[in-house]
Protein backbone atom coordinates (compact mmCIF):
# COMPACT_ATOMS: atom_id res chain seq x y z
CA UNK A 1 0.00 0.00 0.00
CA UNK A 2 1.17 3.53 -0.75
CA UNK A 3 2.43 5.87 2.27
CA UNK A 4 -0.07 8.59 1.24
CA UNK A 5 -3.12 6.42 0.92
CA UNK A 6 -2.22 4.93 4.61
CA UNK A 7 -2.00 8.67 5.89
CA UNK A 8 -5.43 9.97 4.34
CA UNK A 9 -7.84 10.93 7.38
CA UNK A 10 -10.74 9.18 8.20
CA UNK A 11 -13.82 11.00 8.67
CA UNK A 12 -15.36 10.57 12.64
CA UNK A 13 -18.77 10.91 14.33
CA UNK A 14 -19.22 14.35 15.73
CA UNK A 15 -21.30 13.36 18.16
CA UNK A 16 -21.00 10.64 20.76
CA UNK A 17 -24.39 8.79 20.15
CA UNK A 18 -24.20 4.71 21.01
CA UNK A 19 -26.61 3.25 18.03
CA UNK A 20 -27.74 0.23 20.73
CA UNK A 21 -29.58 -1.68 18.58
CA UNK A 22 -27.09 -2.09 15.75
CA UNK A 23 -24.35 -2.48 18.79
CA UNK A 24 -26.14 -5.38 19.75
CA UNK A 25 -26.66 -7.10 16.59
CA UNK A 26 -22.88 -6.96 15.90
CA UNK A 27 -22.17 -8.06 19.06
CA UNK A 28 -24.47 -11.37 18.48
CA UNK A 29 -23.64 -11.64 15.34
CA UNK A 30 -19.48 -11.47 15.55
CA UNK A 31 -17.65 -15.02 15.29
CA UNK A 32 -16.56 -16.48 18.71
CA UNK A 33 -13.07 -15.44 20.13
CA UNK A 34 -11.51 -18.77 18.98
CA UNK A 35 -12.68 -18.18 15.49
CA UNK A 36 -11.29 -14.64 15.35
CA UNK A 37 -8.10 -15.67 16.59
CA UNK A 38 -7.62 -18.29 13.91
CA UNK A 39 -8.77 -16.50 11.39
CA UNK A 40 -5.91 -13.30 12.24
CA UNK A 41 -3.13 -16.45 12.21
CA UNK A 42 -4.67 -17.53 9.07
CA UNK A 43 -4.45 -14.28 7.28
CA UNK A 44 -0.87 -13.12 8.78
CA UNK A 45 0.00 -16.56 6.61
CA UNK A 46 -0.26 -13.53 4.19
CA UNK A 47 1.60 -11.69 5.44
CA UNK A 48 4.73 -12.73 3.83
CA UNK A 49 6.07 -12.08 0.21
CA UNK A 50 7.64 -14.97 -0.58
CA UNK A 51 4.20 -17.01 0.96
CA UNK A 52 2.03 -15.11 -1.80
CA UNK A 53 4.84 -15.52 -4.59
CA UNK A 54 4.56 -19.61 -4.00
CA UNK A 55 0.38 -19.26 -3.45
CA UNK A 56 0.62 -17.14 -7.18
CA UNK A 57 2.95 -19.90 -8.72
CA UNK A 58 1.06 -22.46 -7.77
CA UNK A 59 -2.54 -20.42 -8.98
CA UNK A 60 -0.88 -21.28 -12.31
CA UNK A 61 0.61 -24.85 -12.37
CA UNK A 62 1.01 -27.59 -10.10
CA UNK A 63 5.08 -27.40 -9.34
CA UNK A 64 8.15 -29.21 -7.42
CA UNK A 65 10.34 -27.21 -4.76
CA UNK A 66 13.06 -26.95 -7.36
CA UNK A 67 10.58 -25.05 -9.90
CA UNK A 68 9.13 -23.33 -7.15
CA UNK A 69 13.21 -22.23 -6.04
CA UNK A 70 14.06 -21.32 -9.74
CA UNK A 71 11.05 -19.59 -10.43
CA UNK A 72 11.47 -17.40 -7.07
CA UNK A 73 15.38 -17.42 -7.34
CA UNK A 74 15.83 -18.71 -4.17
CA UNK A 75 16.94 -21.84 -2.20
CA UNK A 76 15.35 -24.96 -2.65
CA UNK A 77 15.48 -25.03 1.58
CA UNK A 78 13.63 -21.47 1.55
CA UNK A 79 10.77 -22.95 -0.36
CA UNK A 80 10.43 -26.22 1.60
CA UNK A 81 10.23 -23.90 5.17
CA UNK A 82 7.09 -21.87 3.56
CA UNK A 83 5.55 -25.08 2.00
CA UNK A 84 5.71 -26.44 5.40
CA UNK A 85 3.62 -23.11 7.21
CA UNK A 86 1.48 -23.30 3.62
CA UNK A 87 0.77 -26.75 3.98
CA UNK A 88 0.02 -26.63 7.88
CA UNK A 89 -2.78 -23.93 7.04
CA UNK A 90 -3.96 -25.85 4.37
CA UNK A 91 -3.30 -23.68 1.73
CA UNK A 92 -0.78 -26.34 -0.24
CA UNK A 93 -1.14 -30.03 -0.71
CA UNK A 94 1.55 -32.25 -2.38
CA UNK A 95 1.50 -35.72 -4.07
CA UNK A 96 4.23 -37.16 -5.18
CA UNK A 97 5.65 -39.02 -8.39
CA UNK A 98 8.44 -41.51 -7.85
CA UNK A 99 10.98 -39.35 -6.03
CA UNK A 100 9.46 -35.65 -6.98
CA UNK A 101 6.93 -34.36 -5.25
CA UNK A 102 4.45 -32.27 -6.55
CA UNK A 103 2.67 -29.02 -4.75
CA UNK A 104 -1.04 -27.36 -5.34
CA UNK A 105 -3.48 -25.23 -4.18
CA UNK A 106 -5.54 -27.10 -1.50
CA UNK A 107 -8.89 -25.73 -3.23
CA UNK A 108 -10.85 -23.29 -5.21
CA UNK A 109 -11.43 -21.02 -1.28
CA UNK A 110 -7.06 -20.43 -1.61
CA UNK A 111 -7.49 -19.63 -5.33
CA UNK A 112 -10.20 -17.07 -4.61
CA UNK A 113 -8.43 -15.71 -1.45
CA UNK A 114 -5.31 -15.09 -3.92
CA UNK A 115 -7.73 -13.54 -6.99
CA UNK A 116 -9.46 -11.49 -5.06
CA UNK A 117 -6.91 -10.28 -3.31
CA UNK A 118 -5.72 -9.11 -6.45
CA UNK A 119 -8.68 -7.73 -7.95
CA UNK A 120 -9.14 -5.38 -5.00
CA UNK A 121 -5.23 -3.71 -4.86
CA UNK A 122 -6.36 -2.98 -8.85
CA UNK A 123 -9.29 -0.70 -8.37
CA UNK A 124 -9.28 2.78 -8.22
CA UNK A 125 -5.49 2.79 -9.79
């Protein structure tokens, strides 16, 4: 995100009116604590550049760890340590072929997650 968009204002109440009734439905309608706090792990998973560069490779084809290194230009070790965080958040699955193993998206959710993600940083440029 751009420095200048992160520093824009956000417009406030000027009065300090408590809208009870739409409080309340929030409240009942907000996921439990346990589900919020998995679901903040889940998306710090996306947090990480190199995370999202595997997660967009693997949008496009089913890959090893050494396509996944020389596509990234990195260590074959570097990719294995995010497959492993990938795979325990069930974002990646693997099969494997004789001696090469094989990674994926888990589903169609991780491909949206990734598209979409995408499709909103592109509007309004």
């Amino acid at each position: 995100m751009k420095n200048q968009e992160v520093s824009k204002k956000i417009d406030l109440c000027s009065c300090n009116v408590i809208h009870n009734d739409i409080v309340q439905k929030v409240k009942e309608s907000l996921p439990n604590e346990e589900t919020m706090f998995d679901l903040s792990e889940f998306f710090k998973v996306f947090s990480d550049s190199t995370r999202i560069k595997i997660l967009s490779s693997l949008l496009i084809s089913e890959m090893c760890v050494c396509d996944l290194a020389a596509v990234l230009g990195t260590t074959q070790s570097a990719i294995s340590h995010q497959l492993r965080l990938l795979k325990a958040f069930r974002l990646v699955k693997s099969r494997k072929a004789g001696k090469v193993v094989y990674y994926s998206l888990s589903d169609d959710h991780v491909k949206s997650i990734i598209e979409l993600g995408i499709a909103h940083l592109s509007e309004n440029q």
